[in-house]
Protein backbone atom coordinates (compact mmCIF):
# COMPACT_ATOMS: atom_id res chain seq x y z
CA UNK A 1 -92.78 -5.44 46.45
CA UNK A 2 -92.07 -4.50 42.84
CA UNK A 3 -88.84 -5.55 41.57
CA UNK A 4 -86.51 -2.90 39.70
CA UNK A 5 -86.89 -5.05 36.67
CA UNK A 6 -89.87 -6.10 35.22
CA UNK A 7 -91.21 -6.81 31.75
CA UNK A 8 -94.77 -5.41 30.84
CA UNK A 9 -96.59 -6.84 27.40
CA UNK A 10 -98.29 -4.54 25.21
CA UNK A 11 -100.31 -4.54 22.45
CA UNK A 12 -100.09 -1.37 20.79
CA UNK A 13 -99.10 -1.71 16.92
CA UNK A 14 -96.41 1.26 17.17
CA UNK A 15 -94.38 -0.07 20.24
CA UNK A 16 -94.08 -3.45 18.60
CA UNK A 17 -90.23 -4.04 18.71
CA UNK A 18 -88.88 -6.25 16.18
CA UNK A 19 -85.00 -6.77 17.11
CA UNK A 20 -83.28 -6.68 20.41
CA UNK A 21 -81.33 -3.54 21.63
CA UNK A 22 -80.12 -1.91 24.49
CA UNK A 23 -79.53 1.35 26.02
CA UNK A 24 -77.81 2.91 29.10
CA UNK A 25 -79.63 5.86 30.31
CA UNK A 26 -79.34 8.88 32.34
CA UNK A 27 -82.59 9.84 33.60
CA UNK A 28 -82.93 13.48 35.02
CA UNK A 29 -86.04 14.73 37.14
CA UNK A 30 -86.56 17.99 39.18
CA UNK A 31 -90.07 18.50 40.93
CA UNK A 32 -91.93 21.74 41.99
CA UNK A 33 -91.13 20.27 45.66
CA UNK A 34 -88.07 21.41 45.54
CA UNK A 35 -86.04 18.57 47.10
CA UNK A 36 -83.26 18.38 44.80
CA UNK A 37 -82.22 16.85 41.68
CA UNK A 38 -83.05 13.03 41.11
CA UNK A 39 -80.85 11.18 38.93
CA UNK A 40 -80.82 7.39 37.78
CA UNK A 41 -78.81 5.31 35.84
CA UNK A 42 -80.72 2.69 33.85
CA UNK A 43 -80.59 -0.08 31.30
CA UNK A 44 -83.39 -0.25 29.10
CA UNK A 45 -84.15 -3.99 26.63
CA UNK A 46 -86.33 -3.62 24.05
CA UNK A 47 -87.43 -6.73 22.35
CA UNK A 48 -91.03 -7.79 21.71
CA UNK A 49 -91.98 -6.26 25.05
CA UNK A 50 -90.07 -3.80 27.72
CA UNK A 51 -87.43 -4.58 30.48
CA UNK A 52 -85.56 -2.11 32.76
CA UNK A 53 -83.27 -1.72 35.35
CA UNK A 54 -82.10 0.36 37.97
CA UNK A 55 -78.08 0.07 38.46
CA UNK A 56 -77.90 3.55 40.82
CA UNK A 57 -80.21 6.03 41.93
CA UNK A 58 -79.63 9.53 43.93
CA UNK A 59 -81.70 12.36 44.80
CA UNK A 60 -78.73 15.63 44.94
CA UNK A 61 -80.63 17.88 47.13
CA UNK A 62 -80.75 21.34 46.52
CA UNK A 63 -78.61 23.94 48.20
CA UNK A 64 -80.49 26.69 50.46
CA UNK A 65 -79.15 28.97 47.70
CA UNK A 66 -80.77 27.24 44.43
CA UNK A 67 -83.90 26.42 46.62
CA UNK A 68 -84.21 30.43 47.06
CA UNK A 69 -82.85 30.77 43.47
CA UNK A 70 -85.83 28.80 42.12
CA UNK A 71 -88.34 29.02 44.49
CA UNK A 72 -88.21 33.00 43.50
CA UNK A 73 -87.82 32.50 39.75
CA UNK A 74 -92.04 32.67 38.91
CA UNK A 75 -91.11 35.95 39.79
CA UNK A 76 -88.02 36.66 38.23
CA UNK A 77 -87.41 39.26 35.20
CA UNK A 78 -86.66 37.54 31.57
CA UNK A 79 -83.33 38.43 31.95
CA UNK A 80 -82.97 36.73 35.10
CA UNK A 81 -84.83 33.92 33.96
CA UNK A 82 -82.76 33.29 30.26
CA UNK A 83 -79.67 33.10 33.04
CA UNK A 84 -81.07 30.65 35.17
CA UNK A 85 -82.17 28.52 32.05
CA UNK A 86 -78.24 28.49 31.26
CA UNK A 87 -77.07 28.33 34.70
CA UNK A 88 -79.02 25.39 35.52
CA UNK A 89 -78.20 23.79 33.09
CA UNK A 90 -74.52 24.05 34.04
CA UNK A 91 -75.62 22.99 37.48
CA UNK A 92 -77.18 19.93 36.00
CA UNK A 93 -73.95 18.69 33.57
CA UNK A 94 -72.11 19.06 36.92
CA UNK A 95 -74.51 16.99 39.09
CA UNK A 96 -74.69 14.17 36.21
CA UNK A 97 -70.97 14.31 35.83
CA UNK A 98 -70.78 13.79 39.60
CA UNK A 99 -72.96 10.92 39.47
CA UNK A 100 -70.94 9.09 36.80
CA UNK A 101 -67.95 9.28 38.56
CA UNK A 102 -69.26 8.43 41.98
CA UNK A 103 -70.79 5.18 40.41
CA UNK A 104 -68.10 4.69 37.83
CA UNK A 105 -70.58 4.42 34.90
CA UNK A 106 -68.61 3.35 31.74
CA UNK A 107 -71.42 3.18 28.88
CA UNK A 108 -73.53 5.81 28.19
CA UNK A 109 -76.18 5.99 25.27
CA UNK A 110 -77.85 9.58 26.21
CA UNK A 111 -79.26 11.61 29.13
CA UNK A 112 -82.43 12.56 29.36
CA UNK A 113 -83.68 15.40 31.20
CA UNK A 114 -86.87 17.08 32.53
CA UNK A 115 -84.59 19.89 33.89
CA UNK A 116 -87.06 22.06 36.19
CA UNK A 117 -90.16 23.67 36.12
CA UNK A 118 -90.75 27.69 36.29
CA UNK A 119 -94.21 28.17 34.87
CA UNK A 120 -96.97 25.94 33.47
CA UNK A 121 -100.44 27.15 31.70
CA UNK A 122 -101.12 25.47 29.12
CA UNK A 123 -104.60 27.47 28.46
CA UNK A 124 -102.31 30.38 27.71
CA UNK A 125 -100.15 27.66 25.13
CA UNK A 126 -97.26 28.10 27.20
CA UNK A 127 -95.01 26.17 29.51
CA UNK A 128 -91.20 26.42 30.49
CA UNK A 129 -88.85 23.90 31.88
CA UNK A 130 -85.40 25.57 32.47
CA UNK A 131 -81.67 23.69 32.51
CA UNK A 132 -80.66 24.28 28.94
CA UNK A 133 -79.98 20.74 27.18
CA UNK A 134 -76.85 22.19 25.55
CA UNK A 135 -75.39 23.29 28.23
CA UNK A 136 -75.91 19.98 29.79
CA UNK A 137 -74.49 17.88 26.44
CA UNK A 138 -70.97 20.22 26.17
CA UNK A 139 -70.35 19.88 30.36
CA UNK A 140 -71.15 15.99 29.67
CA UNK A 141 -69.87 15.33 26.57
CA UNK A 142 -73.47 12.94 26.00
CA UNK A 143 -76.36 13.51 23.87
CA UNK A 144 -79.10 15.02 25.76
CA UNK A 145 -82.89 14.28 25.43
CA UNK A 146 -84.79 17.59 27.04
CA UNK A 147 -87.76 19.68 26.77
CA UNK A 148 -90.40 17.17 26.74
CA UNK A 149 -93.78 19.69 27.27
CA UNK A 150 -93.38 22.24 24.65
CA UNK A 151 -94.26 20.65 21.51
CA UNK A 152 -97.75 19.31 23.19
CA UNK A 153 -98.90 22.39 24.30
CA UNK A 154 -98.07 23.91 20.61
CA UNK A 155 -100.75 20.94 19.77
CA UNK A 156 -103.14 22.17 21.95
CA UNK A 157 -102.15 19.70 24.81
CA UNK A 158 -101.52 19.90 28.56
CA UNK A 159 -97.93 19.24 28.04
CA UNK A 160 -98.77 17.04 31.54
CA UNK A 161 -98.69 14.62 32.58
CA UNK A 162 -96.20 12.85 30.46
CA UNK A 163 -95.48 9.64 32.73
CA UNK A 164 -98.56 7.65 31.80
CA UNK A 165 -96.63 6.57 28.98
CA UNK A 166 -94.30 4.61 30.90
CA UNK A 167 -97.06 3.65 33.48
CA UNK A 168 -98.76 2.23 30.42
CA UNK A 169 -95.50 0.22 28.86
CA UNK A 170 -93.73 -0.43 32.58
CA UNK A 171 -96.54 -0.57 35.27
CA UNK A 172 -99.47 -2.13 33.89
CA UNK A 173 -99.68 -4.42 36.15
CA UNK A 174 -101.79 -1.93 38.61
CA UNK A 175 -105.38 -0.70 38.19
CA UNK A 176 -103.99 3.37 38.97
CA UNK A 177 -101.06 4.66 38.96
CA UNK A 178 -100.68 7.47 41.72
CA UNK A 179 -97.84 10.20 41.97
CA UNK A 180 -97.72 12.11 44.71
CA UNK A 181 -94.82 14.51 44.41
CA UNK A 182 -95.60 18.24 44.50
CA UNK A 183 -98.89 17.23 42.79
CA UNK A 184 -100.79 14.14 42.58
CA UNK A 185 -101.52 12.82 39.37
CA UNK A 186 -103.05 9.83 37.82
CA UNK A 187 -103.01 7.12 35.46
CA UNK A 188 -105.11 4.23 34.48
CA UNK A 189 -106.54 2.35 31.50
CA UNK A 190 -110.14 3.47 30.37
CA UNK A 191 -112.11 1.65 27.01
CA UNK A 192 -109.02 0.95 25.63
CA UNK A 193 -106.80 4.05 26.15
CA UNK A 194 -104.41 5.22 28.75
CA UNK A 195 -106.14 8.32 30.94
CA UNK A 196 -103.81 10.26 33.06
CA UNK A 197 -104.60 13.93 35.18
CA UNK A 198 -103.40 15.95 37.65
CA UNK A 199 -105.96 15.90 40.73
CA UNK A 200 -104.89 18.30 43.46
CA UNK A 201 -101.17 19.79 45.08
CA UNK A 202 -99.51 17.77 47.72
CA UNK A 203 -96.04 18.79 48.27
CA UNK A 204 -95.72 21.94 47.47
CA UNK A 205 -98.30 23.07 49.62
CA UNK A 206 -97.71 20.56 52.45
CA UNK A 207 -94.29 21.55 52.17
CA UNK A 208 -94.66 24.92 52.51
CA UNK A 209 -96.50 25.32 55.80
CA UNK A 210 -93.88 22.93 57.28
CA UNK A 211 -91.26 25.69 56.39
CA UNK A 212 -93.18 27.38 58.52
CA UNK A 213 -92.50 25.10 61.84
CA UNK A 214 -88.72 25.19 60.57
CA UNK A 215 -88.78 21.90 59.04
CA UNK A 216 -88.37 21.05 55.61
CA UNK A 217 -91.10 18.66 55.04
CA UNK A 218 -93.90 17.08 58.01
CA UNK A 219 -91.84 13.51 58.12
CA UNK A 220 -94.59 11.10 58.34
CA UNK A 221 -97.51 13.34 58.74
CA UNK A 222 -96.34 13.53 62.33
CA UNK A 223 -97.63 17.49 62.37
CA UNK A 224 -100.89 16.77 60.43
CA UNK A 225 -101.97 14.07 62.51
CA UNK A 226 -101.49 16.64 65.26
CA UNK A 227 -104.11 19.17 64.41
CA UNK A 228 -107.65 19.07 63.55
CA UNK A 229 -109.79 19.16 60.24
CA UNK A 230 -111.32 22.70 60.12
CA UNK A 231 -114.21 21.97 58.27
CA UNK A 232 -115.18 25.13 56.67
CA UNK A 233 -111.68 25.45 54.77
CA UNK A 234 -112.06 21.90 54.07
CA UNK A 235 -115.28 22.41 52.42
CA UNK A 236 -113.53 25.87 50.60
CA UNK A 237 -110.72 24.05 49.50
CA UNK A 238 -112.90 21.05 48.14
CA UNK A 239 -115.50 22.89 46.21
CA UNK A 240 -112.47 24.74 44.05
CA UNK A 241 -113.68 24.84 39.86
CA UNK A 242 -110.88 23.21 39.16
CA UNK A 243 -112.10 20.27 40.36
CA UNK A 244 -115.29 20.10 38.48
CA UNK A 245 -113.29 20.13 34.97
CA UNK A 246 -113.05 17.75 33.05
CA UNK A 247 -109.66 15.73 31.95
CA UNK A 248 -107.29 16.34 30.43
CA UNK A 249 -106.13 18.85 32.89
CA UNK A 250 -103.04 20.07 34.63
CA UNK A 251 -101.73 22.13 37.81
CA UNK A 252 -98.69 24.73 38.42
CA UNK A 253 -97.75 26.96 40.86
CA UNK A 254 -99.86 29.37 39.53
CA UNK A 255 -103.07 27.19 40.52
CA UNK A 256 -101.53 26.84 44.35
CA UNK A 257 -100.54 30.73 44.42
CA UNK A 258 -104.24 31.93 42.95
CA UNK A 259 -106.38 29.41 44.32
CA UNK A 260 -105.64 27.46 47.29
CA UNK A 261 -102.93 29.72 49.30
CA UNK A 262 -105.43 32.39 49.44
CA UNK A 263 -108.17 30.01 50.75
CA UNK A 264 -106.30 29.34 53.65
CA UNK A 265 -105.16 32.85 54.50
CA UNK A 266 -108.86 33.55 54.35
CA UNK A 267 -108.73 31.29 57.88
CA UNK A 268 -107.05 32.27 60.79
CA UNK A 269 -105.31 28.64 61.56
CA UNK A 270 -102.20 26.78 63.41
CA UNK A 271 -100.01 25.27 60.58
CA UNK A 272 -100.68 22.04 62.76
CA UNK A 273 -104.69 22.53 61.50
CA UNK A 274 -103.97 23.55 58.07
CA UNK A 275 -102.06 20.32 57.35
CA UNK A 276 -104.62 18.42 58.71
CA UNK A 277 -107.19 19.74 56.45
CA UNK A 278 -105.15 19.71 53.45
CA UNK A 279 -104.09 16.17 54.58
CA UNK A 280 -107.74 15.41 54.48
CA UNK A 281 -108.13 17.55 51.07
CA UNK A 282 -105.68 15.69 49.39
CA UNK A 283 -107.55 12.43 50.55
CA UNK A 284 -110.69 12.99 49.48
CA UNK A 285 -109.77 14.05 46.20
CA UNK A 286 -108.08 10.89 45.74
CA UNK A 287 -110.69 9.03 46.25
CA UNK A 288 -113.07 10.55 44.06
CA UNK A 289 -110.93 9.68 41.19
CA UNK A 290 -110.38 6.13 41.89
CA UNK A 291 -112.85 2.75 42.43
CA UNK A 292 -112.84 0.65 45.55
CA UNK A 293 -111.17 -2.29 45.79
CA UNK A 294 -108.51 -1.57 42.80
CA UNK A 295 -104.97 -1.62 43.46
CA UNK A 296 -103.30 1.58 43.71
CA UNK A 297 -99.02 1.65 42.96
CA UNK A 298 -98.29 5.17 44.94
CA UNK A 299 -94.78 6.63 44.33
CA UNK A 300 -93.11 10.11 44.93
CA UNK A 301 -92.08 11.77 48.01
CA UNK A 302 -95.49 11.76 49.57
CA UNK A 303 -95.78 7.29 49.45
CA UNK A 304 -93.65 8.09 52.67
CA UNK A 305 -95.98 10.38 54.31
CA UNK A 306 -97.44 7.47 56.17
CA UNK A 307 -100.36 9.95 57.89
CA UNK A 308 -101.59 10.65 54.26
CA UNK A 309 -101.00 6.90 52.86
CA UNK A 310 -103.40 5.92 55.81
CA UNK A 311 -106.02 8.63 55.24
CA UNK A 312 -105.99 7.84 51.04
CA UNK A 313 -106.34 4.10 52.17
CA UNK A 314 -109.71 5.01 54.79
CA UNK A 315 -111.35 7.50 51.84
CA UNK A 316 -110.53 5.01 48.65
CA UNK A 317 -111.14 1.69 50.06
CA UNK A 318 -108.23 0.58 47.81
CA UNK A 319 -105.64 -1.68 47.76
CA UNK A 320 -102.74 0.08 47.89
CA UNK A 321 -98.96 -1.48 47.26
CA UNK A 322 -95.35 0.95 48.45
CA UNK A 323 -93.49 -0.33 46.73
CA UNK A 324 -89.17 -0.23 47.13
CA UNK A 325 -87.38 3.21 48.03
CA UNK A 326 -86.04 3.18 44.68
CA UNK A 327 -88.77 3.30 42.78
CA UNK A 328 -90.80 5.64 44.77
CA UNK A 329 -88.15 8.05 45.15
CA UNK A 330 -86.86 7.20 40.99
CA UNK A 331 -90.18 6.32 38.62
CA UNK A 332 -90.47 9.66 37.66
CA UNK A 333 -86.23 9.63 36.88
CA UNK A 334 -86.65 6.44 35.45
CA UNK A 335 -90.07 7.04 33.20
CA UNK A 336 -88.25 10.19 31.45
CA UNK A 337 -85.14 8.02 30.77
CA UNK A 338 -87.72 5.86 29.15
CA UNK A 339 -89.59 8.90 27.25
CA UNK A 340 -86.27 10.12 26.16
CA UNK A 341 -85.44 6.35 24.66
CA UNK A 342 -88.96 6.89 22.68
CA UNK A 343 -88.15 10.01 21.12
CA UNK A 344 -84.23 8.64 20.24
CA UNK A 345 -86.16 5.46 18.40
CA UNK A 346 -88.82 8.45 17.02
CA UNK A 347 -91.85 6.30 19.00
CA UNK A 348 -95.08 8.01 20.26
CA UNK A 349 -94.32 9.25 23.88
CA UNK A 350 -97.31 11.93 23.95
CA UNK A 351 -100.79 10.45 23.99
CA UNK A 352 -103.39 12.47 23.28
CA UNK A 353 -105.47 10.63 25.15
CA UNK A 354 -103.98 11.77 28.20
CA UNK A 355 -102.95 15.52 27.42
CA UNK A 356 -105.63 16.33 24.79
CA UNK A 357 -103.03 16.94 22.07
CA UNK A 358 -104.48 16.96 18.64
CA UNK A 359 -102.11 13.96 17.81
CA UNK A 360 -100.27 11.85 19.42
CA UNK A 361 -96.73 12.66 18.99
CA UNK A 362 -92.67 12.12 19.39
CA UNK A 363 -91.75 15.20 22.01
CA UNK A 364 -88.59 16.23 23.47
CA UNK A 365 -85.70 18.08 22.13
CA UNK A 366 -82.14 16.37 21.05
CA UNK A 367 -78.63 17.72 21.76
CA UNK A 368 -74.97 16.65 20.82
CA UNK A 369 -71.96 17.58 22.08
């Protein structure tokens, strides 16, 4: 199992450290899941190399009201929208307040915060995460390290995904490193540069058919590995263009509401079948992206979907290491805690390389109280 600290050697000339400091971070992540608000308190060492860890973790789940609230906001008027930007970000001091009082955290350096995403298409050089970073410093009295996309889609980048930074610095350890949260997305090392994509949905389509049975999410696959693999939408579903394009590349709700939610409506099916086949989708896809035999670290919600761990593991022919509940349910938490330390120390943490940014770059947005 991987330990909550560990210290990862690299050699890249702009992340060479030459004195000793630490930080105490808040790190902030929402995911287009919708599960609720994960939040992580973290020490960070920099010396010659990187060390980190985890003193508290917790995942504030959403109410049935803000699930509605932003579950409906790709739909929302600007108006509407500019409101939930602010009153998110209200939502969000008050969470993080919470969270410091329930663990009694004394020392505090800065938050950092992915806030939440509404809409994502970076062909059309736009992308917008709401939970308004000043709203978040004045209800916390902290600095506040937010909007971390923008500035790489201005450079002509995906503005996704933005983790393989911290896989790269943290986690090198593993041949891949797989997310699968409301998307799956990759990261590995390729002729000398880090290489990171989004692949296909998981979650949020998973999730969304299990609504359907009444149940927030299928716990352990238990409803997929009921049902059988219709073929045809499999076959629909696996010959999407998407697919075919070449990285860098990037998904948002807009891919899952144009694409793949009217594949399956083209199918008459039992929710039982459709998670099967998406099950399998999701599996294959996987596998095309990866080699055999490499070792795979999986994290996000869907590393506990044991049905889909199983059918990634009989597609890739990889090794594949779970490792503790803390870091699958926290990397992404913890890895914009660390991309918020980059941008306070005005380091790199955009690779072109991975979002096909003109430059790399120093993203994210800073706020004082």
């Amino acid at each position: 199992m991987l330990k909550d600290t560990n210290l990862i050697k690299s050699d890249l000339y702009f992340y060479k450290i030459m004195e000793h400091k630490t930080w105490q971070v808040i790190g902030q992540m929402s995911g287009t899941s919708l599960d609720g608000v994960d939040l992580v308190h973290v020490t960070f060492k920099l010396g010659s190399n990187y060390e980190y860890k985890i003193h508290h973790a917790k995942t504030y789940f959403y109410s049935e009201e803000w699930r509605v609230k932003l579950k409906n906001a790709f739909d929302a008027t600007a108006e509407e929208i500019t409101l939930l930007h602010f009153e998110y970000g209200c939502y969000l001091g008050r969470l993080i307040n919470d969270f410091i009082h329930e663990f009694s955290i004394k020392e505090i350096d800065f938050i950092a915060s992915h806030g939440h995403t509404i809409f994502h298409n970076p062909s059309k050089k736009y992308t917008l995460q709401i939970g308004d970073g000043a709203s978040i410093a004045a209800a916390t009295n902290q600095k506040v390290v937010c909007d971390f996309r923008s500035q790489d889609v201005a450079f002509g980048g995906q503005g996704a995904p933005l983790v393989p930074i911290g896989d790269l610095l943290l986690f090198s350890e593993y041949d891949y490193c797989l997310n699968l949260g409301g998307f799956a997305n990759i990261s590995f090392q390729e002729n000398g540069e880090r290489k990171a994509f989004d692949i296909c949905p998981v979650n949020v389509v998973l999730n969304h058919y299990a609504e359907k049975m009444g149940v927030p999410f299928d716990k352990n696959g238990k409803f997929s590995s009921e049902g059988i693999v219709h073929q045809e939408l499999l076959n629909s579903l696996n010959e999407i263009s998407f697919y075919k394009n070449t990285a860098p590349k990037s998904l948002g709700m807009e891919f899952v509401n144009s694409e793949i939610f009217p594949i399956i409506n083209c199918f008459s099916l039992s929710e039982k079948d459709i998670l099967r086949t998406f099950v399998e989708h999701i599996a294959v896809k996987i596998a095309e992206k990866v080699n055999p035999s490499k070792q795979i670290l999986i994290t996000g919600g869907g590393a506990f979907n044991s049905y889909l761990i199983n059918r990634i593991k009989f597609h890739a022919q990889c090794e594949i290491e779970i490792p503790s509940a803390n870091l699958i349910n926290f990397k992404e938490a913890l890895i914009f805690g660390f991309l918020g330390l980059l941008k306070m120390e005005n380091k790199i943490n955009c690779l072109k390389s991975v979002t096909g940014a003109t430059k790399d770059h120093c993203s994210g947005l800073i706020y004082y109280p």
